[in-house]
Structure formats: structure tokens, C-alpha cells
Protein backbone atom coordinates (compact mmCIF):
# COMPACT_ATOMS: atom_id res chain seq x y z
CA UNK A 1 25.35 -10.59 42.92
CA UNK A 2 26.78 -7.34 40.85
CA UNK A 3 29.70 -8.04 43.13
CA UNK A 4 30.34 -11.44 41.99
CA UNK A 5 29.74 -10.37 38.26
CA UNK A 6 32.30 -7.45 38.38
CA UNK A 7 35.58 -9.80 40.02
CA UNK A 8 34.93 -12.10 36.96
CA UNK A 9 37.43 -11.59 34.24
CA UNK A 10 36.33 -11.84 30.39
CA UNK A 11 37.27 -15.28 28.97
CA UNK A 12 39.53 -14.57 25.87
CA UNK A 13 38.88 -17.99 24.11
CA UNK A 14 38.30 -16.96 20.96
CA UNK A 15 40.18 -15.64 18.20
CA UNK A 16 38.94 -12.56 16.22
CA UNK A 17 39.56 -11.81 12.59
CA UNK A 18 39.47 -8.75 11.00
CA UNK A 19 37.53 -8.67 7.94
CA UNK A 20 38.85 -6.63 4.80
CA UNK A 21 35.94 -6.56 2.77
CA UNK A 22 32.52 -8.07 2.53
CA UNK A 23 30.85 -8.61 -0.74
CA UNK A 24 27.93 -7.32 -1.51
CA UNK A 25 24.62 -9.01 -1.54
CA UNK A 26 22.49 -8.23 -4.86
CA UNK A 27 19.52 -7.65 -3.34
CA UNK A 28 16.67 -10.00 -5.72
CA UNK A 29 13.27 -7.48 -4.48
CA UNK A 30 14.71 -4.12 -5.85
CA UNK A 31 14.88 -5.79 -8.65
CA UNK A 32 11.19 -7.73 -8.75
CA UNK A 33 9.96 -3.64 -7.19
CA UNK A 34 11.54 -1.82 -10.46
CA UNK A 35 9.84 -4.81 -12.78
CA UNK A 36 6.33 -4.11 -11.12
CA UNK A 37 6.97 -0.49 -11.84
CA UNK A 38 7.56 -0.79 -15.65
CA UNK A 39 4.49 -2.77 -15.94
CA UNK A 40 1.45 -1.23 -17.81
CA UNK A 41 -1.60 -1.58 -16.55
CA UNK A 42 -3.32 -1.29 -19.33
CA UNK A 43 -7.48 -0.60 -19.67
CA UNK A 44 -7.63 -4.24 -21.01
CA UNK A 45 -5.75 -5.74 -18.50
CA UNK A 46 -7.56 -4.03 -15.39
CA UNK A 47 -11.09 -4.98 -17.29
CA UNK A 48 -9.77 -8.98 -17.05
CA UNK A 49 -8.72 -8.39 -13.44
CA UNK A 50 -12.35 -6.66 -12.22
CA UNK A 51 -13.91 -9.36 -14.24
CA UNK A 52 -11.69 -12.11 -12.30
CA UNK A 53 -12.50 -10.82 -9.38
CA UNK A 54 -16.58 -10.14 -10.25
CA UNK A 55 -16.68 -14.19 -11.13
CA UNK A 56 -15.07 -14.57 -7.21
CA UNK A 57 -17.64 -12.81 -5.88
CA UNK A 58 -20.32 -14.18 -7.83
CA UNK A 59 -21.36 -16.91 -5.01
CA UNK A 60 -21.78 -13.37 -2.27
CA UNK A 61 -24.45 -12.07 -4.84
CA UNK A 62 -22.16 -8.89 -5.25
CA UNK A 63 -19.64 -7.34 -7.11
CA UNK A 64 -17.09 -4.77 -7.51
CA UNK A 65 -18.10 -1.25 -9.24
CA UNK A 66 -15.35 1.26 -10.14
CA UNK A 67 -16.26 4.65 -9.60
CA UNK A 68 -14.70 8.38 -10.03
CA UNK A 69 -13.96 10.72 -7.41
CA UNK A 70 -14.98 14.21 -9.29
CA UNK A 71 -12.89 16.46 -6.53
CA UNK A 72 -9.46 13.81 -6.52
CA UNK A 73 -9.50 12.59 -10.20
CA UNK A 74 -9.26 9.66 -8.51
CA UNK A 75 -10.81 6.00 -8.96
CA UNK A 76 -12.43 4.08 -5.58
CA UNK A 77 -14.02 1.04 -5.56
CA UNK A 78 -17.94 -0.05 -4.38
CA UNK A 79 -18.62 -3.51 -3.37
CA UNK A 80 -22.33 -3.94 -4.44
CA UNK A 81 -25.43 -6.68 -3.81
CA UNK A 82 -26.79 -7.88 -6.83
CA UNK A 83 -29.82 -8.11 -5.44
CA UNK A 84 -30.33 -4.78 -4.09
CA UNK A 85 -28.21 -2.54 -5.80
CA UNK A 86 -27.11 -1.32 -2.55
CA UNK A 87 -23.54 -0.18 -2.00
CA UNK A 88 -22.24 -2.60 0.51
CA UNK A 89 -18.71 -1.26 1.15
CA UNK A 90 -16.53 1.66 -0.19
CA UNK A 91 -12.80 1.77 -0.21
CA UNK A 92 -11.73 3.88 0.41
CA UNK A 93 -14.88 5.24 1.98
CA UNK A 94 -16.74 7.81 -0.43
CA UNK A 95 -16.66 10.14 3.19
CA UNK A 96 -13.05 9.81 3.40
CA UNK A 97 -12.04 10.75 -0.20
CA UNK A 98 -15.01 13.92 0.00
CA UNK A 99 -12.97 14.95 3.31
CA UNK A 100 -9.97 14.75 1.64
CA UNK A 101 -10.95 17.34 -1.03
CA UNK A 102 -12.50 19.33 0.93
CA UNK A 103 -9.12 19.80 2.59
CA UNK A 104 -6.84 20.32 -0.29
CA UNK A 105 -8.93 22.64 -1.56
CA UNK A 106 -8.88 24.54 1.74
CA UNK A 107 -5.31 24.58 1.99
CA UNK A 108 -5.18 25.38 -1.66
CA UNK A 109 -7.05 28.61 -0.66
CA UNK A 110 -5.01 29.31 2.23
CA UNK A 111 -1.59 29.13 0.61
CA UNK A 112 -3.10 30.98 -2.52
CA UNK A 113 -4.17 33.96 -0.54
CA UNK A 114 -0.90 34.08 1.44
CA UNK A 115 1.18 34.23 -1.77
């Protein structure tokens, strides 16, 4: 078979064309990225969005609950029961974040001591 394939010649029925210069495309989601950068989110604006997204969970019997991460300075959020008051879901997990500190303030130590 590779026998066959090798005595073939290439077929030369086309014609190519150089090309001089190709214009360039504006590219539309740089643009829509950069916008969603300069937003604000402002404190009023994230309250309306939790509060959207408390009435969508309404019909679960939970809803969301923003709390701070003491060793980031960092936000996570707690999906809660109504009923209970029991933290259904973390996310990022509380575990993960507490980890995560516990880490950067090791290697804080390390390259503090080494310097």
C-alpha cells in the first residue's frame, strides 16, 4: 500500500495566491472583558444581587450568608436551611480557605527567616 502511495505524483490543480496582508479582526470580547473590569461593584449593588438570589432560593428553604475569612481578608459564601440554621454548603469550603492560611503564613515564616 505505502508503495502505491509513494509512485503517485501530487496533483497541481490549483492555483495559489500569495497574500500581502490580512486585516485585522477587532476582537468584540477584549473589549466586553475591559468593560466588566471598570465596573463597580458597589455595596448596594452586591446587597440587590444576594437578595436576588435569596428570593431564588426561597422555595429550597435556604439561603446564601456572606461570611469573612479572618486569616485571608477574604469573603466566602454559606448556603444555609432556614429551618435549621445549619450550614449546608461552603464555597469555597471554610477547610480549604483555613488550609490556605495556614500555608501562607508558613511560607511567610520560612522566607522571613531566610532573609
Amino acid at each position: 500500500m505505502l508503495e502505491k502511495l509513494s509512485n503517485q505524483t501530487p496533483s497541481t490543480d490549483f492555483q495559489v495566491k500569495q497574500v500581502d496582508q490580512v486585516p485585522k479582526v477587532k476582537e468584540d470580547s477584549t473589549e466586553k472583558h475591559e468593560h466588566l473590569q471598570k465596573e463597580e461593584f458597589t455595596k448596594e449593588r452586591t446587597e440587590k444581587v444576594i437578595e436576588r438570589m435569596n428570593d431564588f432560593l426561597k422555595e429550597s428553604n435556604t439561603h446564601l450568608k456572606f461570611q469573612f475569612h479572618d486569616g485571608l481578608q477574604k469573603y466566602y459564601v454559606a448556603i444555609v436551611d432556614d429551618t435549621t440554621d445549619e450550614v449546608i454548603k461552603e464555597i469555597p469550603p471554610k477547610k480549604l480557605l483555613d488550609m490556605y492560611a495556614a500555608m501562607t503564613d508558613y511560607l511567610g515564616l520560612l522566607v522571613d527567616k531566610k532573609a
